[in-house]
Protein backbone atom coordinates (compact mmCIF):
# COMPACT_ATOMS: atom_id res chain seq x y z
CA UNK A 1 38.26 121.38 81.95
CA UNK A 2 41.11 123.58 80.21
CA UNK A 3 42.83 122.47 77.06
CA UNK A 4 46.08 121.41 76.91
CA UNK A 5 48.29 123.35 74.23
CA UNK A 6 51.47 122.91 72.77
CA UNK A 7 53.32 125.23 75.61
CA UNK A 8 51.37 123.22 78.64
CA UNK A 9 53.50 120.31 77.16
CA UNK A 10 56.36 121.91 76.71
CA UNK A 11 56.84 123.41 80.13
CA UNK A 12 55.96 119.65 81.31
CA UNK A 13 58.90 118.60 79.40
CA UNK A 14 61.06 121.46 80.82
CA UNK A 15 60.28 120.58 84.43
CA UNK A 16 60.66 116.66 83.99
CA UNK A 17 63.62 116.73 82.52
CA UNK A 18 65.38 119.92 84.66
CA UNK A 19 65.05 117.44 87.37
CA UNK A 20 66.11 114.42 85.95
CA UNK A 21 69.56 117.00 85.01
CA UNK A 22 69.80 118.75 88.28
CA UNK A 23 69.82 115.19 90.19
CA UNK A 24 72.15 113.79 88.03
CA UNK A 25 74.54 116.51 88.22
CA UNK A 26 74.16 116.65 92.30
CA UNK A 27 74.86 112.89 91.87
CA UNK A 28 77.95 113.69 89.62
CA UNK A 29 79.43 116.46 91.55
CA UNK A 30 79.13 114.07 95.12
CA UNK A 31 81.15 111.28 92.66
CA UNK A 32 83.83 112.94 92.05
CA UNK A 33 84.30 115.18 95.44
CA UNK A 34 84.35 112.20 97.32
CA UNK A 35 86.28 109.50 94.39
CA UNK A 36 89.90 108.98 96.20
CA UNK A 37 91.58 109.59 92.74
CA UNK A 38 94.41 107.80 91.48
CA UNK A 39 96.32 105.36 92.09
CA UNK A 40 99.39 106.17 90.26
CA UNK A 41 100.01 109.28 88.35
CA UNK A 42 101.16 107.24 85.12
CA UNK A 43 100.03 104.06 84.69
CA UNK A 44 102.01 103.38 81.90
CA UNK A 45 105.10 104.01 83.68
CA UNK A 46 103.75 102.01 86.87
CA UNK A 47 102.80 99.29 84.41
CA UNK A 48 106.76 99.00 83.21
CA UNK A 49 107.68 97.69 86.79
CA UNK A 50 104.49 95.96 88.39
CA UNK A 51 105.57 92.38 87.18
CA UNK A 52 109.07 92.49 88.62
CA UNK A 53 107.84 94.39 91.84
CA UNK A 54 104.97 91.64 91.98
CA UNK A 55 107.20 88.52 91.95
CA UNK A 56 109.61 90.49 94.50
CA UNK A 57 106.43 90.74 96.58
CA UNK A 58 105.42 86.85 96.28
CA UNK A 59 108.84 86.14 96.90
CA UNK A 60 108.53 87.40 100.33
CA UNK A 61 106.14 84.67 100.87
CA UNK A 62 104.49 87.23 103.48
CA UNK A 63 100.58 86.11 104.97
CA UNK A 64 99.12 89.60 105.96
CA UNK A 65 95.61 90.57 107.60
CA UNK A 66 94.16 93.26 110.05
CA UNK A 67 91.31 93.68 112.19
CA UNK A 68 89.61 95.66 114.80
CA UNK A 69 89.69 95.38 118.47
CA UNK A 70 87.58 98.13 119.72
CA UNK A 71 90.22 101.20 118.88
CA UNK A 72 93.07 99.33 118.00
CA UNK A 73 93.48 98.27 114.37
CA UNK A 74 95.85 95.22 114.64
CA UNK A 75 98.26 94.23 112.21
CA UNK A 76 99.94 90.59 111.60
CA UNK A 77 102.24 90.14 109.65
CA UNK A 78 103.68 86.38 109.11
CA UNK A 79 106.60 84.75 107.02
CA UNK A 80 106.46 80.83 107.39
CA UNK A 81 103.61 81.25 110.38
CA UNK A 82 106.76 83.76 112.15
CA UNK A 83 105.96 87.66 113.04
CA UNK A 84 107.52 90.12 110.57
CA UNK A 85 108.74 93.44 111.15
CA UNK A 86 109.20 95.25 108.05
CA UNK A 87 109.32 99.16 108.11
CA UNK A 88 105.86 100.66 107.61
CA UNK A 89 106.66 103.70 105.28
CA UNK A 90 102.99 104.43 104.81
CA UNK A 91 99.50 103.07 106.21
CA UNK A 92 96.39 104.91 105.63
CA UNK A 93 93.13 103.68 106.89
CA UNK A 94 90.29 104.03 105.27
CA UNK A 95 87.05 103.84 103.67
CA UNK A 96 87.56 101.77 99.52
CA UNK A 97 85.36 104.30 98.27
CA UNK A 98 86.06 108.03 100.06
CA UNK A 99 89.10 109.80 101.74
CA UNK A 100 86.94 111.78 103.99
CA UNK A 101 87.36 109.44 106.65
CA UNK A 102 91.00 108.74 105.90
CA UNK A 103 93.31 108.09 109.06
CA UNK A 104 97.33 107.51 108.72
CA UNK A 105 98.00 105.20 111.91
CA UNK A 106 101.18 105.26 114.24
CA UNK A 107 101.83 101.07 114.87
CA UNK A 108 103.72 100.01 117.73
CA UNK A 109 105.08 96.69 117.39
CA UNK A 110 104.20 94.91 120.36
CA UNK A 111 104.07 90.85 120.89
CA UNK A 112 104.51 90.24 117.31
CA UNK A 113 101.53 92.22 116.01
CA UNK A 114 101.15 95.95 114.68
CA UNK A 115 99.09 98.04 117.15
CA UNK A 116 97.59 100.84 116.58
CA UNK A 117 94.88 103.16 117.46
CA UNK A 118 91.69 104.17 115.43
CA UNK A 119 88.37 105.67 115.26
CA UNK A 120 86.14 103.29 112.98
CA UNK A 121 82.34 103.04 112.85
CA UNK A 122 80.81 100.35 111.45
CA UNK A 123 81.41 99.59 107.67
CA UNK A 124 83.58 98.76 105.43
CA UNK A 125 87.52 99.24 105.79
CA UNK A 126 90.43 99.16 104.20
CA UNK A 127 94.21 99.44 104.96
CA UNK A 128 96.33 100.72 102.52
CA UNK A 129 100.10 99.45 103.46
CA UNK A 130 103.48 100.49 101.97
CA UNK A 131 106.09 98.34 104.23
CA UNK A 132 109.73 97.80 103.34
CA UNK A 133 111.66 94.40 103.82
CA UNK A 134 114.81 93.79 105.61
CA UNK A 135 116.18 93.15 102.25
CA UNK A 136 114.63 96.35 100.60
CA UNK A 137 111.70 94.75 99.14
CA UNK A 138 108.75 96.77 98.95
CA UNK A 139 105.30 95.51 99.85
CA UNK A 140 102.30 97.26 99.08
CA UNK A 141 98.78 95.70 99.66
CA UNK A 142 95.37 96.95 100.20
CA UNK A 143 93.92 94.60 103.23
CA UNK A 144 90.55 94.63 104.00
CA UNK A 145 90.04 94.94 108.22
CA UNK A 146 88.08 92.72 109.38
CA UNK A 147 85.53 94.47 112.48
């Protein structure tokens, strides 16, 4: 049997904790590579017009949801139980957590529903919507597809 000395331990220490820091760092770096980043640039200024944008919003009285039908991602979009059809400045679908897999969809509106096609996998999905009302409102919602 050899005896431990004081540099046996040492080195021990070294080695445990090099790869408790190289994992966490690898676990960092992935973070923040794949993090979507922000949502505004200053949220101070956003902050000075989200309560008059959000009643403007709620005003439209607007019922929205999406879902997948093999490639298409469908869109409905319903004031008083009646199709909508704003002007879609910006959709992006996506994953809530990454923008690897980020798509920006071309709708069609067709039969009172948004059309449009996708590739999903299974998961988790989100849509991302910037649409403009008749009356210049803008509405901007995350909606969570439904597969």
């Amino acid at each position: 049997m050899r005896e431990i000395r004081g540099i046996h331990v040492l080195i021990g220490f070294v080695m445990a904790f090099s790869v408790i820091i190289t994992v966490n760092v690898i676990l960092a770096v992935n973070a923040v590579r794949t993090f979507p980043g922000l949502e505004v640039k200053n949220s101070y200024i956003a902050s000075q017009s989200f309560e008059g944008n959000r009643v403007a919003q709620e005003a439209l009285d607007w019922t929205v949801s999406a879902h997948l039908s093999g490639e298409d991602l469908i869109l409905v979009m319903l004031e008083d139980g009646a199709p909508v059809q704003p002007v879609i400045e910006e959709a992006i679908f996506g994953r809530p957590t990454s923008v690897a897999q980020d798509q920006r969809p071309e709708f069609s509106f067709i039969d009172g529903k948004f059309i449009a096609k996708v590739v999903a996998e299974e998961g988790n999905w989100n849509l991302r919507l910037n649409a403009r009302a008749a009356d210049g409102t803008l509405f901007s919602q995350r909606i969570i597809v439904e597969s």
